[in-house]
C-alpha atoms as a PDB file:
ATOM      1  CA  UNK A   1     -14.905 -10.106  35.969  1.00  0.00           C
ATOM      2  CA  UNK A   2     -12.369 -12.669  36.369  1.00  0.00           C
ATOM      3  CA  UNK A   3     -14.338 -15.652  36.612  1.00  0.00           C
ATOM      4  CA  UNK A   4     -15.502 -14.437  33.226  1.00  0.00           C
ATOM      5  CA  UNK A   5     -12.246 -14.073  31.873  1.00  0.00           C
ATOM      6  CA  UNK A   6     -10.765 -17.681  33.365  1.00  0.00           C
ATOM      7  CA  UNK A   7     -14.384 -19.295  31.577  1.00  0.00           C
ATOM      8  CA  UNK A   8     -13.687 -17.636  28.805  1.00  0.00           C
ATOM      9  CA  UNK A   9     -12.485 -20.159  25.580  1.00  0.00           C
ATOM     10  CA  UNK A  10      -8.831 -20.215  27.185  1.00  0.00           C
ATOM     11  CA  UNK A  11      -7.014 -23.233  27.421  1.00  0.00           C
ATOM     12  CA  UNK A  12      -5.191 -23.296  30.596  1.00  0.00           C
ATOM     13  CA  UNK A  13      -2.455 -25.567  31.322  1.00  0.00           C
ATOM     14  CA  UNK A  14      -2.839 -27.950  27.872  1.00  0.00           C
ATOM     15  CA  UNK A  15      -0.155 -29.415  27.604  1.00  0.00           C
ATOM     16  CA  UNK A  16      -1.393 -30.814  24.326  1.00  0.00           C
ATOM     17  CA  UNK A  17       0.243 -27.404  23.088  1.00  0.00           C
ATOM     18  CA  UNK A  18       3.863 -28.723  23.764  1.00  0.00           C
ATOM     19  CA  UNK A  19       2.662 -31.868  20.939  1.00  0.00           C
ATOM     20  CA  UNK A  20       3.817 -30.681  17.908  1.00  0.00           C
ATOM     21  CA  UNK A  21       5.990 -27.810  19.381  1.00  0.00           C
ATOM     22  CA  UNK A  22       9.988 -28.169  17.804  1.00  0.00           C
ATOM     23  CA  UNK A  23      11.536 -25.236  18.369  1.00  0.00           C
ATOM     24  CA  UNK A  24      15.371 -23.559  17.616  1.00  0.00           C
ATOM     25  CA  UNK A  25      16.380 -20.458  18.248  1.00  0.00           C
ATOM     26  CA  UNK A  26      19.685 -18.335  19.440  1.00  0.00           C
ATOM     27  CA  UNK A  27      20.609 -15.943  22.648  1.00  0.00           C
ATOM     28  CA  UNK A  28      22.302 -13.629  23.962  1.00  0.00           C
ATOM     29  CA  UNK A  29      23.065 -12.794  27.253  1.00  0.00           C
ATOM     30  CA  UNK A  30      25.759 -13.282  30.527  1.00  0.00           C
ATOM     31  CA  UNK A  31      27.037 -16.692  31.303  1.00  0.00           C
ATOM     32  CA  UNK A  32      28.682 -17.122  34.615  1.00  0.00           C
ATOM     33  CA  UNK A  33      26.018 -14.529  36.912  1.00  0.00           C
ATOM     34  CA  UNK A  34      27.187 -14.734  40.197  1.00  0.00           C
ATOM     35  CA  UNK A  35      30.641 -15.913  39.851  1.00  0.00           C
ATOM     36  CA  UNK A  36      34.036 -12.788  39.144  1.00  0.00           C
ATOM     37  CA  UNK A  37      34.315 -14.379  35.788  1.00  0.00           C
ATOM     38  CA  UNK A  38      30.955 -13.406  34.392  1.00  0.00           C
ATOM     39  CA  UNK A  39      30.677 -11.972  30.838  1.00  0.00           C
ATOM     40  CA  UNK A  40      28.141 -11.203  27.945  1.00  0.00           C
ATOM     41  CA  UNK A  41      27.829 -14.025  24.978  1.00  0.00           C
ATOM     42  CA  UNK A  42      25.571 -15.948  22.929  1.00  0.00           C
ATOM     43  CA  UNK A  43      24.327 -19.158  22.557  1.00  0.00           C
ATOM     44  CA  UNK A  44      21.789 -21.450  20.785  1.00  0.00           C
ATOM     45  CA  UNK A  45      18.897 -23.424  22.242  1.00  0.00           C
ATOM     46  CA  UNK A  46      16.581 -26.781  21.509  1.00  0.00           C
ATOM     47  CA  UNK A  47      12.972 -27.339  22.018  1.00  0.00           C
ATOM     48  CA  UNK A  48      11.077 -30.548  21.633  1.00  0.00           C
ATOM     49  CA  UNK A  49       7.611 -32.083  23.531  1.00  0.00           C
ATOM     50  CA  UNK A  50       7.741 -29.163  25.621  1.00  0.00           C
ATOM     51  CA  UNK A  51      11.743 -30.159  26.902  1.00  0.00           C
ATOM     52  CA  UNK A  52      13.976 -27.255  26.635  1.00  0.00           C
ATOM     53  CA  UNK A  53      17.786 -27.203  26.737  1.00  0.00           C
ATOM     54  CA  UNK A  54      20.064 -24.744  25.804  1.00  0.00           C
ATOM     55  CA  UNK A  55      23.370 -23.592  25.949  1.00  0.00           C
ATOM     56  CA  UNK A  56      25.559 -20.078  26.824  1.00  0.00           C
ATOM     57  CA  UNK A  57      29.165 -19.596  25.999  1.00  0.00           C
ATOM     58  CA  UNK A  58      31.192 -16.145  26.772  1.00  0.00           C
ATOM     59  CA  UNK A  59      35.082 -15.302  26.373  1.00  0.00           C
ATOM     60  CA  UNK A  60      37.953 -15.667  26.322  1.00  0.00           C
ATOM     61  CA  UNK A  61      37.267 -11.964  25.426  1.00  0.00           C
ATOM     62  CA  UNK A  62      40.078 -11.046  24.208  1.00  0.00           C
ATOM     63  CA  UNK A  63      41.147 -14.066  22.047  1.00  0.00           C
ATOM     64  CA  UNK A  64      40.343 -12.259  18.676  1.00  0.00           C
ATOM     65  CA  UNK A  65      41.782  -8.771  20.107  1.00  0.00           C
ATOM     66  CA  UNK A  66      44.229  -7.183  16.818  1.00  0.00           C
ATOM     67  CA  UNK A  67      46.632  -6.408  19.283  1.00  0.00           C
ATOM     68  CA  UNK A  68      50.612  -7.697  19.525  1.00  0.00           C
ATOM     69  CA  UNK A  69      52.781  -6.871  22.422  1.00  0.00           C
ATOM     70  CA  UNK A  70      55.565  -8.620  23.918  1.00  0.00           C
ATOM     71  CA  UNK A  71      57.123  -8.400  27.481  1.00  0.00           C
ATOM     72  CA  UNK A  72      54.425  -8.442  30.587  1.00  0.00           C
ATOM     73  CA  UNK A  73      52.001  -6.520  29.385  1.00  0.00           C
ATOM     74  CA  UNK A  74      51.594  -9.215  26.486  1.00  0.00           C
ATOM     75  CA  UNK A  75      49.840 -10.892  29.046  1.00  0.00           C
ATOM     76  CA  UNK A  76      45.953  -9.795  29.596  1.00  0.00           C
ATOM     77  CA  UNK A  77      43.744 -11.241  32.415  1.00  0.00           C
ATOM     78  CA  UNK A  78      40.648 -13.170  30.647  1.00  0.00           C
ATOM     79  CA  UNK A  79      37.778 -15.926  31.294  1.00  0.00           C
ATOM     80  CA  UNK A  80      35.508 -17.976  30.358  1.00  0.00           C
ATOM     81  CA  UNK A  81      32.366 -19.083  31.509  1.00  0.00           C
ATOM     82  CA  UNK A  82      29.860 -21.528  29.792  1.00  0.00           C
ATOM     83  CA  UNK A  83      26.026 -22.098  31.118  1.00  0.00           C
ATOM     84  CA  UNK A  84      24.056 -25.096  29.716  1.00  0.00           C
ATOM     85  CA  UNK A  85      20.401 -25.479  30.989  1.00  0.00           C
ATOM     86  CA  UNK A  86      17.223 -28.234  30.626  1.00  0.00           C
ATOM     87  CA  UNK A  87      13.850 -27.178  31.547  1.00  0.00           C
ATOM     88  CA  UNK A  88      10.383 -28.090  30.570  1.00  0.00           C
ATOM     89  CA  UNK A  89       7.672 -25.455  29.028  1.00  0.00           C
ATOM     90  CA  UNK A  90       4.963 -25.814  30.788  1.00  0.00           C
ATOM     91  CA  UNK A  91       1.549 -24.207  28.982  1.00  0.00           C
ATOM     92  CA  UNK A  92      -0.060 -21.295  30.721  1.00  0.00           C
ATOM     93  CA  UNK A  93      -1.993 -20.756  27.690  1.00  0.00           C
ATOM     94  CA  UNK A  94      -1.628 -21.100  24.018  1.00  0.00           C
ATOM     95  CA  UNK A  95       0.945 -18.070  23.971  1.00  0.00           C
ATOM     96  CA  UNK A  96       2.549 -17.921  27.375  1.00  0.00           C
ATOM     97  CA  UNK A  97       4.716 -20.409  28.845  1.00  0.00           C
ATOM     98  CA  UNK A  98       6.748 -20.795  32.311  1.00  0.00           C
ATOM     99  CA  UNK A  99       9.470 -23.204  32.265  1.00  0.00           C
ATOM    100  CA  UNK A 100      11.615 -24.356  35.404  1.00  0.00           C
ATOM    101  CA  UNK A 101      15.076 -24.670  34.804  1.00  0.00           C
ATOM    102  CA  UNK A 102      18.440 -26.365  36.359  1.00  0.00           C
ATOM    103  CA  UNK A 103      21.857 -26.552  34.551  1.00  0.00           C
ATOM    104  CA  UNK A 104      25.551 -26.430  34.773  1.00  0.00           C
ATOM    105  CA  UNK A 105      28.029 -23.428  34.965  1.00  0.00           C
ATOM    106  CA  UNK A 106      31.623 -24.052  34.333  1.00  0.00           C
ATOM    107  CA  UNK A 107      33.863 -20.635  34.424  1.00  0.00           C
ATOM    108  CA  UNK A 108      37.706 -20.859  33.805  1.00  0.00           C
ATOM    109  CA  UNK A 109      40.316 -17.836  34.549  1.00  0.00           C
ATOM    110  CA  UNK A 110      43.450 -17.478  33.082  1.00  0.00           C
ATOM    111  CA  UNK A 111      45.255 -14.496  30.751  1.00  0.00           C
ATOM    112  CA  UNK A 112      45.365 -14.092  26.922  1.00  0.00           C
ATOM    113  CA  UNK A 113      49.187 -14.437  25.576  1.00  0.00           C
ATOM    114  CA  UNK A 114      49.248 -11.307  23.151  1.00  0.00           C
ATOM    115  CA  UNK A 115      52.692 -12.302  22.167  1.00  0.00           C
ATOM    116  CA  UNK A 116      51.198 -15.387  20.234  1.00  0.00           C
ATOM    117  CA  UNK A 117      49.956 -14.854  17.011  1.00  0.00           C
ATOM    118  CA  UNK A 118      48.075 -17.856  15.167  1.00  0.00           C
ATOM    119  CA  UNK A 119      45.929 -17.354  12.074  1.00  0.00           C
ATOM    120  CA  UNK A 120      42.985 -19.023  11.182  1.00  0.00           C
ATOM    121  CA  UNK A 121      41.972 -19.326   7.189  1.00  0.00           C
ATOM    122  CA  UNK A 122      39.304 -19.444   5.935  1.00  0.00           C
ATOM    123  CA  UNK A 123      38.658 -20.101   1.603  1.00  0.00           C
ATOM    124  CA  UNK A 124      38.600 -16.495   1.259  1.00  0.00           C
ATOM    125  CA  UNK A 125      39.983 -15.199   4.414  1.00  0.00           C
ATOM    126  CA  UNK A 126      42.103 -15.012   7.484  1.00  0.00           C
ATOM    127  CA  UNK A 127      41.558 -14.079  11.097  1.00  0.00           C
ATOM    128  CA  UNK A 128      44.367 -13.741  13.834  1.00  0.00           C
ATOM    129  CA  UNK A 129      44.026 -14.878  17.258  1.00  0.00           C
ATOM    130  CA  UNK A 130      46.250 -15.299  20.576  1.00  0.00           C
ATOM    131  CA  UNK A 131      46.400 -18.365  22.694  1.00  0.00           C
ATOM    132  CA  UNK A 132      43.988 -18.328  26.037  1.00  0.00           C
ATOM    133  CA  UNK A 133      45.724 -19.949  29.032  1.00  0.00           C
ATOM    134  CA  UNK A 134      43.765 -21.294  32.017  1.00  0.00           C
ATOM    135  CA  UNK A 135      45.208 -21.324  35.101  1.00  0.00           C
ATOM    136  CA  UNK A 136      43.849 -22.909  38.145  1.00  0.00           C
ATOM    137  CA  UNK A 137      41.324 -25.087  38.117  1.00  0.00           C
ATOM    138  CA  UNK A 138      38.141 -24.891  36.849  1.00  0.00           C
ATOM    139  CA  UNK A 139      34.850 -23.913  38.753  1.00  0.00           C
ATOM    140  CA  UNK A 140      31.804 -25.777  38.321  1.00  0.00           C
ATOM    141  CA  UNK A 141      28.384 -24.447  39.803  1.00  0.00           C
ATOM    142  CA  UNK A 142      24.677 -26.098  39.648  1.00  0.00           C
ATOM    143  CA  UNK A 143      21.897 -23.213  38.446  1.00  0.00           C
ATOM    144  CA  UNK A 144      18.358 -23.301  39.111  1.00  0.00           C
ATOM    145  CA  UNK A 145      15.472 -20.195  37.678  1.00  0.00           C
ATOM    146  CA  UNK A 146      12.605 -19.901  35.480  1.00  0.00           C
ATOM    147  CA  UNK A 147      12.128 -18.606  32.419  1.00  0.00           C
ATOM    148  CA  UNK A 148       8.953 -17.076  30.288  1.00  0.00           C
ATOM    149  CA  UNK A 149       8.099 -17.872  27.238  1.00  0.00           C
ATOM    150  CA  UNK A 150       5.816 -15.693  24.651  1.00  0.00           C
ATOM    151  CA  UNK A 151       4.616 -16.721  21.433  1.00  0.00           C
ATOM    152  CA  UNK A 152       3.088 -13.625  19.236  1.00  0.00           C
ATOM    153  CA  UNK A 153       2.902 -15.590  16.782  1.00  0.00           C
ATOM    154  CA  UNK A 154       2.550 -19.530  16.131  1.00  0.00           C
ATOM    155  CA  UNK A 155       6.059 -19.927  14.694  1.00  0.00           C
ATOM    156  CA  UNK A 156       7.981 -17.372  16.866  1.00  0.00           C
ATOM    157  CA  UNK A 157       8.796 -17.292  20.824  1.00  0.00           C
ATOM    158  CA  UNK A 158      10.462 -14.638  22.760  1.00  0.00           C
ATOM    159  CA  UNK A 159      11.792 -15.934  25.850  1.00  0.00           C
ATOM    160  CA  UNK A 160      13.473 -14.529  29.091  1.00  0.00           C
ATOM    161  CA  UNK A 161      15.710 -16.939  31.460  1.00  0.00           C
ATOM    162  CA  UNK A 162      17.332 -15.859  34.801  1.00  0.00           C
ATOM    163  CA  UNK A 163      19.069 -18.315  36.985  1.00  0.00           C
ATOM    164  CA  UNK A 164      21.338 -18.440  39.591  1.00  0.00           C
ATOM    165  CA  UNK A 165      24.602 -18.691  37.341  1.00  0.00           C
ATOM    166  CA  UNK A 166      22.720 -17.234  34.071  1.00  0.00           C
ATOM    167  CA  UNK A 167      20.628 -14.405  32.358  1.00  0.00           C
ATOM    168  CA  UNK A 168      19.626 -14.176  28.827  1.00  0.00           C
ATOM    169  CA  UNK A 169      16.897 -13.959  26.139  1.00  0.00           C
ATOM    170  CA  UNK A 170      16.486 -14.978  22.948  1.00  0.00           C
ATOM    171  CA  UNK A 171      14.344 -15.678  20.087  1.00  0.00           C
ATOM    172  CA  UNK A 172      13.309 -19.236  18.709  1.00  0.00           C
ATOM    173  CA  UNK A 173      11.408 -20.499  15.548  1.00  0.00           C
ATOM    174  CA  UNK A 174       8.574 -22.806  15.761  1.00  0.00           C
ATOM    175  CA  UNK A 175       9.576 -25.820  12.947  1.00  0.00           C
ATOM    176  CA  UNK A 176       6.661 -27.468  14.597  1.00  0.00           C
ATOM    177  CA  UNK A 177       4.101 -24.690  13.049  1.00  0.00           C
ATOM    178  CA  UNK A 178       5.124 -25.169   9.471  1.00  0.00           C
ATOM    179  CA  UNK A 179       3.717 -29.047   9.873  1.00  0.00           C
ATOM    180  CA  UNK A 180       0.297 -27.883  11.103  1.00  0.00           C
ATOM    181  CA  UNK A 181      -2.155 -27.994   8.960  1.00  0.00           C
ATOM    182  CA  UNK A 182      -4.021 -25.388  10.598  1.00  0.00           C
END
């Protein structure tokens, strides 16, 4: 039964199908795994020939908080931790793909000043925020994982990435597909 399935019309491992493949999507998901100053955000990612890199950005988390207070408790722990990653797709078939991965992490910690109030404007509105401030140094880590990649659909992938430092999904749109002439 499974030699009949393997013979079957599938293409495995064409990497022919990474050609005219430009993909860009968005994700969601935590930046800084691993590390104390982990937290949920959302990012954006590139495809192109098959290369993938993206990029994960969380916190400070409570930069845009509403809140004012003054005195010591004006000043809130926070973070930030930011996850960019390169792989390549490699072609399973035509609508599953594996992709090795290795990137950067960089996490800050530091507190949010809630005694600061600056305002950003916009044409047609305003938004307050409070001043983040690091303190210490930096941390940088090197990632390494997989990811999977599924494509229902010629111009659509659903993807799933864990690393060491990362772990998110997202959704991307095939600008390669609307060029076929298929």
């Amino acid at each position: 039964m499974m030699a009949v399935a393997m013979s079957a019309n599938a293409q495995w491992f064409d990497f022919r199908n990474n050609v005219h493949r430009y993909e860009i999507g968005i994700n969601l998901g935590v930046a800084g795994l691993g590390t104390q100053f982990h937290d949920f955000g959302f990012g954006a990612n590139l495809s192109a020939w098959g290369v993938y890199l993206d990029i994960v950005t969380a916190g400070p988390m409570y930069k845009y908080d509403n809140h004012v207070n003054v005195g010591i408790a004006a000043m809130v722990p926070d973070s930030t931790a930011t996850s960019i990653s390169l792989g390549y797709q490699i072609p399973v078939l035509p609508w599953l793909r594996i992709m090795p991965i290795i990137g950067h992490t960089h996490v800050t910690s530091g507190y949010t000043d809630f005694s600061t109030v600056n305002v950003e404007v916009n044409e047609n509105s305003g938004q307050m925020y409070h001043d983040y401030v690091k303190q210490g140094p930096a941390r940088h880590y090197w990632h390494f994982g997989g990811g999977l990649v599924i494509s229902p659909v010629k111009w659509v992938s659903i993807y799933g990435v864990y690393t060491t430092h990362a772990a998110y999904g997202g959704l991307s749109f095939n600008l390669g597909a609307l060029m076929d002439e298929d």
